[in-house]
PDB file of N, CA and C in Angstrom:
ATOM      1  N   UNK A   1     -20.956 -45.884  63.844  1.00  0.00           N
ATOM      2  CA  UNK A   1     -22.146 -46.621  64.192  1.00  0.00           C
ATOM      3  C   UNK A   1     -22.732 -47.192  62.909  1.00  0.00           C
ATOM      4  N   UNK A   2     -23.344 -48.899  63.165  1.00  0.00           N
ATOM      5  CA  UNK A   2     -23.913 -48.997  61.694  1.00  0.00           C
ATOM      6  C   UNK A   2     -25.019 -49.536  62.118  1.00  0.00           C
ATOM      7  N   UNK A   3     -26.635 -49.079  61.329  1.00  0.00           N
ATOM      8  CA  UNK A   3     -28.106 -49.569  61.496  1.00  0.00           C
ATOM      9  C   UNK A   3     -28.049 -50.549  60.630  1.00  0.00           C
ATOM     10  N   UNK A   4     -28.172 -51.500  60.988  1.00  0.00           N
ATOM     11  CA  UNK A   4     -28.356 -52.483  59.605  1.00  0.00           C
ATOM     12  C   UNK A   4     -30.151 -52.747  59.865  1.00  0.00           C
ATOM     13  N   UNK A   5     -30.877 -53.041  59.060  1.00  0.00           N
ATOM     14  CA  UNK A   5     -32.054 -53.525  59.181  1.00  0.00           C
ATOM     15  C   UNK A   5     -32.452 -55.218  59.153  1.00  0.00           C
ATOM     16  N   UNK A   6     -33.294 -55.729  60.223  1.00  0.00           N
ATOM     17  CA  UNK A   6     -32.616 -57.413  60.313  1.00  0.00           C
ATOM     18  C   UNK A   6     -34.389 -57.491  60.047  1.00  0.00           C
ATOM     19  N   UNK A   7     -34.055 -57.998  58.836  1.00  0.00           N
ATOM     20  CA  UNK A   7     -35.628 -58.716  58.049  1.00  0.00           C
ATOM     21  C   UNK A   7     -36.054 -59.983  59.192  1.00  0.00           C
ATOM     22  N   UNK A   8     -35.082 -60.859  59.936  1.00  0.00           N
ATOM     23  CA  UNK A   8     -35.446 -61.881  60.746  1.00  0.00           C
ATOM     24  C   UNK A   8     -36.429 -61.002  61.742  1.00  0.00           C
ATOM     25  N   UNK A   9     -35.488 -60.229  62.594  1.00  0.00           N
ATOM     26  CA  UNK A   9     -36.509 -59.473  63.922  1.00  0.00           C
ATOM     27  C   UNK A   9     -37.438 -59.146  63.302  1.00  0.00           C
ATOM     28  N   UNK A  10     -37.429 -57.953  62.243  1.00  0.00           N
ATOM     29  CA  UNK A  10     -38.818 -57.353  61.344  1.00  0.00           C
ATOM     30  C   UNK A  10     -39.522 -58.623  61.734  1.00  0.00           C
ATOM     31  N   UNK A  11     -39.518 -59.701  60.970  1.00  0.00           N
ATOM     32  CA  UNK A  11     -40.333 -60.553  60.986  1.00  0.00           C
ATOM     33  C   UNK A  11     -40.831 -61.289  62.168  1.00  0.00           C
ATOM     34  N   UNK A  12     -40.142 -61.293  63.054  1.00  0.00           N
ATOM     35  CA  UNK A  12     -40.502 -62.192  64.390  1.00  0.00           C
ATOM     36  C   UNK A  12     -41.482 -60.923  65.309  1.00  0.00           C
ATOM     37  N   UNK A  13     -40.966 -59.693  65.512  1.00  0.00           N
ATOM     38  CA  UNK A  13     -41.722 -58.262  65.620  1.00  0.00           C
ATOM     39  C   UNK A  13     -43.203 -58.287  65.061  1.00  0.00           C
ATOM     40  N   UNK A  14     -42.994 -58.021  63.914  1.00  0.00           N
ATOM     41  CA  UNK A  14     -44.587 -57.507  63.245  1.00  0.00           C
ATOM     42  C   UNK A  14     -45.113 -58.606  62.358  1.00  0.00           C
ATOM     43  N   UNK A  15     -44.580 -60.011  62.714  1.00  0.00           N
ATOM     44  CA  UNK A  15     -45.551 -60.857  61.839  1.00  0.00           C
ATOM     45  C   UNK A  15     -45.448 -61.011  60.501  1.00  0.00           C
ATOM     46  N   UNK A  16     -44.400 -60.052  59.586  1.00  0.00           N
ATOM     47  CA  UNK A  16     -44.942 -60.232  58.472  1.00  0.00           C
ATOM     48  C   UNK A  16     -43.423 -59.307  57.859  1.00  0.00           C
ATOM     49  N   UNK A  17     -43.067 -59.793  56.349  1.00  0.00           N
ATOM     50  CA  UNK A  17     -42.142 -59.905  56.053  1.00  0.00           C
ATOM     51  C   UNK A  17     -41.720 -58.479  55.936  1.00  0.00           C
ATOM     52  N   UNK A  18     -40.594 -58.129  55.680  1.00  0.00           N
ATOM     53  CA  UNK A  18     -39.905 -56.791  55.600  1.00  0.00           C
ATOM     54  C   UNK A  18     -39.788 -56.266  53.950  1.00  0.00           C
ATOM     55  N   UNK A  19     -40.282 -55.259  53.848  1.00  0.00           N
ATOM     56  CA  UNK A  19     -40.632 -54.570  52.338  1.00  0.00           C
ATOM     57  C   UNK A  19     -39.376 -53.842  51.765  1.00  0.00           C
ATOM     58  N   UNK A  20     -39.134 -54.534  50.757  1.00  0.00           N
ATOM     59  CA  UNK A  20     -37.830 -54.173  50.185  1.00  0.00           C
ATOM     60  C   UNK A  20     -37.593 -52.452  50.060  1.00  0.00           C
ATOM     61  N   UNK A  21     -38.464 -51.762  49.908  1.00  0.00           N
ATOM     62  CA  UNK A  21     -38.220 -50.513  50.483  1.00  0.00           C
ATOM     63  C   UNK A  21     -37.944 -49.236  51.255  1.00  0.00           C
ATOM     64  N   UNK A  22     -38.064 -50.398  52.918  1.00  0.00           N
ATOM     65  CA  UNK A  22     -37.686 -50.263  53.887  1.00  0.00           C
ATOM     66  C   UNK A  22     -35.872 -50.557  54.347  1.00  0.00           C
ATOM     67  N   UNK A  23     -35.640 -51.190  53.605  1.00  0.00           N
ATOM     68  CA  UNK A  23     -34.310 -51.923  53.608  1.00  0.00           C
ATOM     69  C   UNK A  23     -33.145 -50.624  53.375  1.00  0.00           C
ATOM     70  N   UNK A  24     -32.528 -50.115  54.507  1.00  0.00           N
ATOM     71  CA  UNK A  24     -31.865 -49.201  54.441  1.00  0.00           C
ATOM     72  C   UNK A  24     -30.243 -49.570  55.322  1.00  0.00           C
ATOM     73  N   UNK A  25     -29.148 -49.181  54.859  1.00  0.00           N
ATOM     74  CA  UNK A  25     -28.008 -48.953  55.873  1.00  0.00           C
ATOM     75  C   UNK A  25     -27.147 -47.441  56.386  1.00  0.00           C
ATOM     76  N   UNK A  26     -26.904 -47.408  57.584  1.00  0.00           N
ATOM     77  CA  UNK A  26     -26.845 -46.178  57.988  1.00  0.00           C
ATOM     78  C   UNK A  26     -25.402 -46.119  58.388  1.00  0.00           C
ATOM     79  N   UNK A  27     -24.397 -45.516  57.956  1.00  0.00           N
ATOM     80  CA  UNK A  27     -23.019 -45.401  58.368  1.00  0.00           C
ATOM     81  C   UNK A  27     -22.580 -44.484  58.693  1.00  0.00           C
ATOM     82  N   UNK A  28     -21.720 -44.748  59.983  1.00  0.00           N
ATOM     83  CA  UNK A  28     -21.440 -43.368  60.510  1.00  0.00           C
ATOM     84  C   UNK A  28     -20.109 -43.787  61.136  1.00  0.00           C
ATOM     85  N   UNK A  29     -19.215 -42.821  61.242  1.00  0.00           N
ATOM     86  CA  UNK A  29     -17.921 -43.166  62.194  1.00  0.00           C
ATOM     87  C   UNK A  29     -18.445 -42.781  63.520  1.00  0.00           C
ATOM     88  N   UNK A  30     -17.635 -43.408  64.549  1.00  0.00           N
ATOM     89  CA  UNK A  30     -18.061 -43.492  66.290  1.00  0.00           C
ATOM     90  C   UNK A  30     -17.553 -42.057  66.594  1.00  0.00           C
ATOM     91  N   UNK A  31     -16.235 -41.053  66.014  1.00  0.00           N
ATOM     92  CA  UNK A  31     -16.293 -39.698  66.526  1.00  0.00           C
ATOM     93  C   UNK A  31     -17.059 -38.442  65.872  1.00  0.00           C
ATOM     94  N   UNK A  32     -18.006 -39.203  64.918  1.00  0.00           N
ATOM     95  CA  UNK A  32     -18.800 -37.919  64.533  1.00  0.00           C
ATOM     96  C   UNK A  32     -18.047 -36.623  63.120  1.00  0.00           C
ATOM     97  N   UNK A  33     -16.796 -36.215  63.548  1.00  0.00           N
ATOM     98  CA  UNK A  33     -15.791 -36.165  62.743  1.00  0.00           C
ATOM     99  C   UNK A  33     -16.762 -35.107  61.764  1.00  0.00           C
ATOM    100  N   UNK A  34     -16.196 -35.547  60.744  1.00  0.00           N
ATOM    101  CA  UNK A  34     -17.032 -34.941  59.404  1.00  0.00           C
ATOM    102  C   UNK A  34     -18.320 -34.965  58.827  1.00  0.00           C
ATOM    103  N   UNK A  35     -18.569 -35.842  59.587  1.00  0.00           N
ATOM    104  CA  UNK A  35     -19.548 -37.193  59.297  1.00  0.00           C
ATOM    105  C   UNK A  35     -20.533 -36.192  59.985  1.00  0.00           C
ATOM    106  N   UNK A  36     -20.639 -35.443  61.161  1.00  0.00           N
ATOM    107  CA  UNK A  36     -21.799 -35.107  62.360  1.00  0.00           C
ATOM    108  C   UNK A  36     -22.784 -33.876  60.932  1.00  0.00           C
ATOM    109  N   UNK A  37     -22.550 -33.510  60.110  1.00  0.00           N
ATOM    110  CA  UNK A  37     -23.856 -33.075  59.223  1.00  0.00           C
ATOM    111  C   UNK A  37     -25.110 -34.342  58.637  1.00  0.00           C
ATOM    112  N   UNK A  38     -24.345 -35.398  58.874  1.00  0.00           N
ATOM    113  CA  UNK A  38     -25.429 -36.742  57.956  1.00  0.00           C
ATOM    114  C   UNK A  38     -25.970 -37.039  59.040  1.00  0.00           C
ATOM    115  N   UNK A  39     -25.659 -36.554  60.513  1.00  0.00           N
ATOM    116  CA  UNK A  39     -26.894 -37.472  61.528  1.00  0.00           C
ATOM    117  C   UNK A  39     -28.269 -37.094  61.259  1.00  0.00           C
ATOM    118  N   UNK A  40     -28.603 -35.484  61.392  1.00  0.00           N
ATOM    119  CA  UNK A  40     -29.811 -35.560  61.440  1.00  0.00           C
ATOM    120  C   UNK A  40     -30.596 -36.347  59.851  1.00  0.00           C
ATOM    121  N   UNK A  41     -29.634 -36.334  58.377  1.00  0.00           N
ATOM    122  CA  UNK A  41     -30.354 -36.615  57.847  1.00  0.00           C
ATOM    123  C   UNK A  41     -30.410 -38.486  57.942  1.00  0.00           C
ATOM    124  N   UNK A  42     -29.781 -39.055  58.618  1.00  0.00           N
ATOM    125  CA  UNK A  42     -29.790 -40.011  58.856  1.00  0.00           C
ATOM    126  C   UNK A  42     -31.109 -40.662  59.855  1.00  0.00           C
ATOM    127  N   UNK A  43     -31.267 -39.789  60.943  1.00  0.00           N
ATOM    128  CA  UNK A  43     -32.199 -39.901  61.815  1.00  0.00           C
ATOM    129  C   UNK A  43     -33.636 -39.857  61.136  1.00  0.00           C
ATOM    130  N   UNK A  44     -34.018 -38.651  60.427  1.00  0.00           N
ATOM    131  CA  UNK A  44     -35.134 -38.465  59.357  1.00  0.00           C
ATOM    132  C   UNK A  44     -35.153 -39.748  58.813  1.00  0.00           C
ATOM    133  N   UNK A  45     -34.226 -39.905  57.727  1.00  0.00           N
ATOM    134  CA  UNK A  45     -34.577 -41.253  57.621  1.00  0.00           C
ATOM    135  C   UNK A  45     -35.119 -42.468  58.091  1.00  0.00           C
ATOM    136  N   UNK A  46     -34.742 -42.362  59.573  1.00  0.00           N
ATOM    137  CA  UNK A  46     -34.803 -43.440  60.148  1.00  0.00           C
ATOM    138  C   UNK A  46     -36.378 -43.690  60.746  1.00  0.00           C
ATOM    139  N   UNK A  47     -36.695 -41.890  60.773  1.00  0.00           N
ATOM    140  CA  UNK A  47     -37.924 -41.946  61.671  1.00  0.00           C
ATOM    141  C   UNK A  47     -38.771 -42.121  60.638  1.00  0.00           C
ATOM    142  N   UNK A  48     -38.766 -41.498  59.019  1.00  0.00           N
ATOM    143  CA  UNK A  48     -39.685 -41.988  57.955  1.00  0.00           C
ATOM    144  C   UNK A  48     -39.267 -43.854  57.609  1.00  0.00           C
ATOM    145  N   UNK A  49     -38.667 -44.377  57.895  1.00  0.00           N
ATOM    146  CA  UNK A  49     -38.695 -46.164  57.812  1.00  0.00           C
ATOM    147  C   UNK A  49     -39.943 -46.516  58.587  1.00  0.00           C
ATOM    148  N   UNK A  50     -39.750 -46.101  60.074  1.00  0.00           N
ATOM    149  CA  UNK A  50     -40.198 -46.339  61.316  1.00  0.00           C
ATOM    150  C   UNK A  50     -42.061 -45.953  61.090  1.00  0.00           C
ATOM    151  N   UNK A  51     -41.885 -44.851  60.385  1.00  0.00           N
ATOM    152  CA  UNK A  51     -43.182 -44.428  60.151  1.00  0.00           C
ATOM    153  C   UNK A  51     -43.920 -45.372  58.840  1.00  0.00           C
ATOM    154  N   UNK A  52     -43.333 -45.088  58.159  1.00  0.00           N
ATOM    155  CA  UNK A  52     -43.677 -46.154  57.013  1.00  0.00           C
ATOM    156  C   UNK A  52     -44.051 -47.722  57.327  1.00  0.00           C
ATOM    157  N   UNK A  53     -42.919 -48.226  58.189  1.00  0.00           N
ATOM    158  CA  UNK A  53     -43.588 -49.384  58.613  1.00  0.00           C
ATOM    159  C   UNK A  53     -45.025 -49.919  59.847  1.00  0.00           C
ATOM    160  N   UNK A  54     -44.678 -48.853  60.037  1.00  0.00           N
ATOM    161  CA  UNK A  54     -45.952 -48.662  61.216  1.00  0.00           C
ATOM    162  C   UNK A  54     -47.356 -48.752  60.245  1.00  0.00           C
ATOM    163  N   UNK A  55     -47.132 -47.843  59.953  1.00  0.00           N
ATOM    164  CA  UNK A  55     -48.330 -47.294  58.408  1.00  0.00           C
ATOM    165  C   UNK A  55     -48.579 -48.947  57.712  1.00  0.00           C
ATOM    166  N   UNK A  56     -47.457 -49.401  57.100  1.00  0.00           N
ATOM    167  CA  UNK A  56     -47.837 -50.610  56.073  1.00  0.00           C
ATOM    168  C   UNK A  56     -48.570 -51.701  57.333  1.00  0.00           C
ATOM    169  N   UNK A  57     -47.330 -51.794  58.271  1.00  0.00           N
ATOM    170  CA  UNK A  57     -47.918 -53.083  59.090  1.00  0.00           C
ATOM    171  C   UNK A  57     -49.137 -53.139  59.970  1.00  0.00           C
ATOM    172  N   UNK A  58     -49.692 -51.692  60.479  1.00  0.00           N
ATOM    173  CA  UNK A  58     -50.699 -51.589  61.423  1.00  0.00           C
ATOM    174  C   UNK A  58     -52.060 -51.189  60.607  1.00  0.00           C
ATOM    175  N   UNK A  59     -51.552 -50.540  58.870  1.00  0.00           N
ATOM    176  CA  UNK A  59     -52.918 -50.142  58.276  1.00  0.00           C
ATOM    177  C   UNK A  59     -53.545 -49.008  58.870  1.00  0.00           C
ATOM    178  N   UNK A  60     -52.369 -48.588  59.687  1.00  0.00           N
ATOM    179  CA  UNK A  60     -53.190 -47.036  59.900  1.00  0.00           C
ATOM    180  C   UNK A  60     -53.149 -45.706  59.405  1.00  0.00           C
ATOM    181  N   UNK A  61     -53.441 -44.425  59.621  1.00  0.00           N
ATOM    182  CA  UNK A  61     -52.558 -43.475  58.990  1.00  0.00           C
ATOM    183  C   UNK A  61     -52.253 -42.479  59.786  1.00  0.00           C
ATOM    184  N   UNK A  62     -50.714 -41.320  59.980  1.00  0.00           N
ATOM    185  CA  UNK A  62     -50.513 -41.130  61.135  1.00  0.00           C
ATOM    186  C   UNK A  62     -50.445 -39.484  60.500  1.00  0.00           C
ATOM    187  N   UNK A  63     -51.057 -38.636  61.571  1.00  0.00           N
ATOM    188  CA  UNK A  63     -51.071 -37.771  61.354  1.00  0.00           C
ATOM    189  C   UNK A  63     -50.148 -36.820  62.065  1.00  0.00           C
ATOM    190  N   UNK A  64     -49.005 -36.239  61.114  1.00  0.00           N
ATOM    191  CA  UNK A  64     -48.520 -35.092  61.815  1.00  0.00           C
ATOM    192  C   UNK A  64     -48.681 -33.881  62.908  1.00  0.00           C
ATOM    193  N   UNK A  65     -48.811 -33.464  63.889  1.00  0.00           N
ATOM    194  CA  UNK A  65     -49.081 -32.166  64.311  1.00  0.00           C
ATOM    195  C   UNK A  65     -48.459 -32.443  65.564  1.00  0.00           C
ATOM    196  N   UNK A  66     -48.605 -30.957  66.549  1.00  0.00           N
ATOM    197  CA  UNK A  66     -47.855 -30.445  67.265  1.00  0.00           C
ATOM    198  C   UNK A  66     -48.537 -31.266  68.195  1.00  0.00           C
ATOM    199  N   UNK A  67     -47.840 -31.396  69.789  1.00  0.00           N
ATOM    200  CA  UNK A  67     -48.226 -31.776  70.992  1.00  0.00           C
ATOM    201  C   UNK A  67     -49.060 -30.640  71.397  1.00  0.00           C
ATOM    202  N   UNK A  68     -50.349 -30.979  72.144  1.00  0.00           N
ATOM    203  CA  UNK A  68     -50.899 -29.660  73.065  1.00  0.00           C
ATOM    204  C   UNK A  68     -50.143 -29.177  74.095  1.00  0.00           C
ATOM    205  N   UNK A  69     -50.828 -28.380  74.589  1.00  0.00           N
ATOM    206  CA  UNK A  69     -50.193 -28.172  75.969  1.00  0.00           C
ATOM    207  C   UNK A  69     -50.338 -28.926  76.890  1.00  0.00           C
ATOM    208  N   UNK A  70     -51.097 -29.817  76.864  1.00  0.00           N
ATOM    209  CA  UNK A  70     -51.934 -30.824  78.124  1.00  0.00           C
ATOM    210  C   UNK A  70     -50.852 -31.905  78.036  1.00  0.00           C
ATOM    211  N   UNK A  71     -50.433 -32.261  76.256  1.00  0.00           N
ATOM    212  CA  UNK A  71     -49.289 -33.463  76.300  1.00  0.00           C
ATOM    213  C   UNK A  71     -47.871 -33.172  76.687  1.00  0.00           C
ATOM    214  N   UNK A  72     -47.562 -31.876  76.560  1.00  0.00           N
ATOM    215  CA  UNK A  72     -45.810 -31.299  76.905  1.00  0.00           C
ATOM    216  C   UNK A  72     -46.368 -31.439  78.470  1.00  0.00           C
ATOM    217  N   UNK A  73     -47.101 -31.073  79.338  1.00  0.00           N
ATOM    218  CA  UNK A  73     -47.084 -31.020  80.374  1.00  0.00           C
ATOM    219  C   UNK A  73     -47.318 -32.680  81.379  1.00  0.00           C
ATOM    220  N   UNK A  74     -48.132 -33.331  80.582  1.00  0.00           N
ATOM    221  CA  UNK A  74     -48.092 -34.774  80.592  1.00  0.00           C
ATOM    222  C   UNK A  74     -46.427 -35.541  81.074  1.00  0.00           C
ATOM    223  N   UNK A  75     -46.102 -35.006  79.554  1.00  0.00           N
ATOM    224  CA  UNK A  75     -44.518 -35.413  79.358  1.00  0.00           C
ATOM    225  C   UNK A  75     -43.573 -35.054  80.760  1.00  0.00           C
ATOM    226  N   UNK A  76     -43.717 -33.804  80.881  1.00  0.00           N
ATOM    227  CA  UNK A  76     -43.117 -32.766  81.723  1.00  0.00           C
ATOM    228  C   UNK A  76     -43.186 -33.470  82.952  1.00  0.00           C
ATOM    229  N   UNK A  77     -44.097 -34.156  83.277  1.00  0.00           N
ATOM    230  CA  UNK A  77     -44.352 -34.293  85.112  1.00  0.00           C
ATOM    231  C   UNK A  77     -43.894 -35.638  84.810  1.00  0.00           C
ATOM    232  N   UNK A  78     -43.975 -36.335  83.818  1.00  0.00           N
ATOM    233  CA  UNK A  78     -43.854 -38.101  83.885  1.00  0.00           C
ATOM    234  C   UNK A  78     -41.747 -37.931  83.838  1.00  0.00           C
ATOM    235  N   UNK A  79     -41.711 -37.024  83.270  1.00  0.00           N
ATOM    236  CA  UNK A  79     -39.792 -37.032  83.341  1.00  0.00           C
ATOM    237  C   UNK A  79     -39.141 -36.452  84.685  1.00  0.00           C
ATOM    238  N   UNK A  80     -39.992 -35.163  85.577  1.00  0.00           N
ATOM    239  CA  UNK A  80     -39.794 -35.379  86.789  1.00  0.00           C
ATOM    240  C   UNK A  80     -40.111 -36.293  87.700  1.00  0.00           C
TER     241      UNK A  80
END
């Protein structure tokens, strides 16, 4: 599997150009193979890009913590 990051969408998406520090590629073979220890750190990655750009482009700041119980159960009934 390969993530490439496309500065065009970035840009047509959020308005505003793609930050050279965001600019990442993610390689992986399609059977996992040897390769299946780099997903999760691949994924991390992917979710700190995701976060980062959220952060730069929306100007907000996002705070870590757990779901309550009110939101797992939220979740819970909206997937049944």
């Amino acid at each position: 599997m390969i993530l490439n990051t496309n500065a065009d969408l970035y840009q047509q998406v959020f308005d505003t150009t793609l930050k050279e520090d965001l600019l990442t590629n993610f390689k992986q073979k399609s059977d996992c193979g040897k390769h299946h220890r780099k997903l999760p750190c691949n994924r991390d990655k992917i979710i700190q890009n995701l976060i980062h750009a959220a952060i730069s482009t929306f100007k907000i700041d996002i705070v870590k913590q757990p779901l309550s119980t009110e939101e797992w159960q939220y979740i819970a009934s909206d997937i049944s």
